[in-house]
Protein backbone atom coordinates (compact mmCIF):
# COMPACT_ATOMS: atom_id res chain seq x y z
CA UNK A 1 -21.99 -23.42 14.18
CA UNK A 2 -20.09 -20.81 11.67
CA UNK A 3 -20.13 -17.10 12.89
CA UNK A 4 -22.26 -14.98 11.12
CA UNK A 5 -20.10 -12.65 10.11
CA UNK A 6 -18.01 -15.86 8.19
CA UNK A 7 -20.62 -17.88 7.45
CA UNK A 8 -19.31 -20.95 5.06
CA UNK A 9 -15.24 -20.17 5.78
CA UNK A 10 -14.90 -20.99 1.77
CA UNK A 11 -16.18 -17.76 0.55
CA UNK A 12 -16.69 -14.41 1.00
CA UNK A 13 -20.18 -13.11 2.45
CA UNK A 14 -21.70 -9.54 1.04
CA UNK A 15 -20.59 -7.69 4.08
CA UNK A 16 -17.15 -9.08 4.01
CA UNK A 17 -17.00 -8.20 0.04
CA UNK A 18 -18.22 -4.53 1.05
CA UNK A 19 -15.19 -4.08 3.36
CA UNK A 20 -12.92 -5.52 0.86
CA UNK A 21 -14.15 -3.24 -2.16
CA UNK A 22 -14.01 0.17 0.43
CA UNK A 23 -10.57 -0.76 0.75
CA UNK A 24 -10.20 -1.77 -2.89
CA UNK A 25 -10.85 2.01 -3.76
CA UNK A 26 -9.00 3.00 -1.27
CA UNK A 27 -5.38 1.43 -2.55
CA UNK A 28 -6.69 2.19 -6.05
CA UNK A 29 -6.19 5.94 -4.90
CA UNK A 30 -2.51 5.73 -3.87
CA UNK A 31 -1.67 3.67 -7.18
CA UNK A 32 -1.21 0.37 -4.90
CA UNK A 33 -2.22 -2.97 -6.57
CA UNK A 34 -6.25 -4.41 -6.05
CA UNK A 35 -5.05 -7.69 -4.74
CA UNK A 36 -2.91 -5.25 -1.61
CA UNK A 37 -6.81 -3.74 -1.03
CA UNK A 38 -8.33 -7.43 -1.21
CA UNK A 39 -6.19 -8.96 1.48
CA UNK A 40 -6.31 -6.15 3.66
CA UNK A 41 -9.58 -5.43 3.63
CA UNK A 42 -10.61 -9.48 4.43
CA UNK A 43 -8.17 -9.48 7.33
CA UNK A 44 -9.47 -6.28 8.41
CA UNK A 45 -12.96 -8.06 8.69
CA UNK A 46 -11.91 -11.40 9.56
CA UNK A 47 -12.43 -11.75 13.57
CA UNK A 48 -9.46 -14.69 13.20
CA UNK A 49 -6.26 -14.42 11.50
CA UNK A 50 -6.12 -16.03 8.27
CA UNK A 51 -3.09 -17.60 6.75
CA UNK A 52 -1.83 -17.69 2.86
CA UNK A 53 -3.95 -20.24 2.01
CA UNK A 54 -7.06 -18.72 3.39
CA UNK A 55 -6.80 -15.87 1.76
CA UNK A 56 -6.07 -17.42 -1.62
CA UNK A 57 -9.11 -19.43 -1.24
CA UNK A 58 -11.74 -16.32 0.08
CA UNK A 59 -10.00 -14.38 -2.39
CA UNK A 60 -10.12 -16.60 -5.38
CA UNK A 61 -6.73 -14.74 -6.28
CA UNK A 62 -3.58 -16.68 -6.93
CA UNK A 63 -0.80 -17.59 -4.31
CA UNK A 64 1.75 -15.51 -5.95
CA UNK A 65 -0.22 -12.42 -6.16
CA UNK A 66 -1.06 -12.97 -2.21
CA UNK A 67 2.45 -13.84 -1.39
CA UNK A 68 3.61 -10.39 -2.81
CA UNK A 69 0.76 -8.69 -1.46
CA UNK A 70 1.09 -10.01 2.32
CA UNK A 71 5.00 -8.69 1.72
CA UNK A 72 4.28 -6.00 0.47
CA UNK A 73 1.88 -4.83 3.54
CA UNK A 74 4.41 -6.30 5.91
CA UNK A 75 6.67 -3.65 4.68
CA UNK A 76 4.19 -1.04 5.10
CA UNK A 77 3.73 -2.34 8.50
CA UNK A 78 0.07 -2.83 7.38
CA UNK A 79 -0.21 -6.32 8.69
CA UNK A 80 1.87 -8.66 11.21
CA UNK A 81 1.67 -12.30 11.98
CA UNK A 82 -0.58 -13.45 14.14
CA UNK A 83 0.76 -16.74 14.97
CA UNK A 84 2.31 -19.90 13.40
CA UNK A 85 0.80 -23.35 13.89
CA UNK A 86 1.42 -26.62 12.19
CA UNK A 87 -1.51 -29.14 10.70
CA UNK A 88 -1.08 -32.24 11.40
CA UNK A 89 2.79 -31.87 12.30
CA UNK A 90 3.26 -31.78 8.61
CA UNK A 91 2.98 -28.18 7.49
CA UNK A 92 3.65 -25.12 9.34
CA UNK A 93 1.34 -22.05 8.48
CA UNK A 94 1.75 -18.79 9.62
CA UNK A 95 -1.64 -16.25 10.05
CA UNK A 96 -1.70 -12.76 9.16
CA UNK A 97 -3.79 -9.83 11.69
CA UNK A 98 -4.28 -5.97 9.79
CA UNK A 99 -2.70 -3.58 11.66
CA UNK A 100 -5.42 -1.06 13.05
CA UNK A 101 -3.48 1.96 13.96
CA UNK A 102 -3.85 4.76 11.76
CA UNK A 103 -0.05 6.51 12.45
CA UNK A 104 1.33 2.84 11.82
CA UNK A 105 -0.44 2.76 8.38
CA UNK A 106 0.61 5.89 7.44
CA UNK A 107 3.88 6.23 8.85
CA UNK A 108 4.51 2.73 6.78
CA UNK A 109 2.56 4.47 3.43
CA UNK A 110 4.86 7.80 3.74
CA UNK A 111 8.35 5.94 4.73
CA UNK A 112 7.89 2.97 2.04
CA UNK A 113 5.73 4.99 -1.38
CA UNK A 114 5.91 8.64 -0.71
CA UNK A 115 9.53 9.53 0.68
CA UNK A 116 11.11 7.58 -2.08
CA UNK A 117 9.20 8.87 -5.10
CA UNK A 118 10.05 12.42 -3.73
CA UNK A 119 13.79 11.64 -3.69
CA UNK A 120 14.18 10.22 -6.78
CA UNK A 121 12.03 13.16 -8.31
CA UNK A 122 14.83 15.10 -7.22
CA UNK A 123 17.22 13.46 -9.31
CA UNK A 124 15.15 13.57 -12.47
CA UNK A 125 14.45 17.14 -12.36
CA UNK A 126 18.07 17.89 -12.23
CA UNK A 127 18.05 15.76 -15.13
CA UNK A 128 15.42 16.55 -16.59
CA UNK A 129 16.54 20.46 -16.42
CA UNK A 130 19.94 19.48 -18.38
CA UNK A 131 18.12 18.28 -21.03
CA UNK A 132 16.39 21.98 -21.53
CA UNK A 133 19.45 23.36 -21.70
CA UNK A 134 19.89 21.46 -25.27
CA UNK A 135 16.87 23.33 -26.22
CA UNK A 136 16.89 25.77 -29.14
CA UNK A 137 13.83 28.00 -29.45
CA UNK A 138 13.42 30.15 -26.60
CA UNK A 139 9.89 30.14 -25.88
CA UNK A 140 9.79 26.73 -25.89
CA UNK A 141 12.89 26.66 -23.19
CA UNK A 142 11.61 29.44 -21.29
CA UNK A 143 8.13 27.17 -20.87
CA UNK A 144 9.84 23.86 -20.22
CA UNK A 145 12.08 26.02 -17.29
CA UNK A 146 8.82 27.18 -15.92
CA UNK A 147 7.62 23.52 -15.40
CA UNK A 148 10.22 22.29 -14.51
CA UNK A 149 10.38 25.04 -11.45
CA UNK A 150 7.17 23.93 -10.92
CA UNK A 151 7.78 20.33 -10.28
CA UNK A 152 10.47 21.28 -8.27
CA UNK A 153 8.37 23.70 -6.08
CA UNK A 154 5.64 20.98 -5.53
CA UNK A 155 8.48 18.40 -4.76
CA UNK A 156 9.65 21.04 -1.79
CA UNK A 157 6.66 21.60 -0.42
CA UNK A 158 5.88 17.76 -0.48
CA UNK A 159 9.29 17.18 1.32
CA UNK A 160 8.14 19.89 4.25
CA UNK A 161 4.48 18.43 4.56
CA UNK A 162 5.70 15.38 5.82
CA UNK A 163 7.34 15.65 8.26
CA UNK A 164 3.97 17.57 9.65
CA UNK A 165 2.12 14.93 8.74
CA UNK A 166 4.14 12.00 10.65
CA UNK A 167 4.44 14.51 13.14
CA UNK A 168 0.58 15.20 13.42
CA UNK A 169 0.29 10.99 13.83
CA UNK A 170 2.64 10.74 16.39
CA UNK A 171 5.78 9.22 14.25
């Protein structure tokens, strides 16, 4: 007899979809792609591990854009394998659990997304503040240098809220 929760293992049940779309809008926020929200939200509501294939299948999406996705969580330390098991002695699968701790998730987000992003910004307001200098009209230099300060400004205050943060979650 099927688990309520799962029901027929082919497709996805209106609680399961629920969990999926919260986390849906939740990668949508932090720019991530909807298939990353998709597979983490059906493994987060999956009481078994699902493999590649399962996913694909519940998800209806295609087997590169789960691929990618599983990698791309794995790097973010979002999701681990579960175990490996072989069908039939032909094919070996491997099963993917979410990760559930909060500090992991975030720790993963900030090290992976946000650390990057604010150390390249570095480098483009630098270059982005040579290019003013090729500016003519005053004003119009005098605004771009205020921005510019400003981006730099937001950048350094990103850089020491970080560490907080990680520090707050027990990095």
């Amino acid at each position: 007899m099927a688990d309520q929760l799962h029901g027929d293992p082919d497709k996805v049940d209106t609680l399961e979809k629920q969990v999926v779309s919260f986390f849906v809008d939740g990668v949508k926020v932090l720019g991530l792609p909807r298939s990353i929200g998709e597979i983490y939200g059906l493994l987060f509501i999956s009481q078994s591990a699902l493999s590649l294939d399962d996913l694909v299948e519940r998800l209806k999406i295609s087997k590169g854009s789960a691929s990618q996705g599983l990698k791309m969580l794995k790097s973010l330390g979002a999701v681990r394998e579960a175990s490996s098991s072989t069908d039939g002695g032909a094919e070996r699968r491997t099963y993917y659990e979410p990760a559930m701790e909060l500090k992991r998730l975030v720790g993963g987000f900030i090290g992976k997304q946000v650390r990057p992003h604010l150390d390249s910004g570095k480098s483009k307001i630098k270059a982005l503040s040579a290019l003013t200098l090729e500016v003519e009209d005053p004003e119009r230099k005098a605004f771009l240098d205020e921005r510019l300060a400003r981006l730099d400004q937001w950048l350094r205050s990103g850089g020491r809220v970080l560490p907080v943060l990680q520090k707050i979650l027990g990095q």
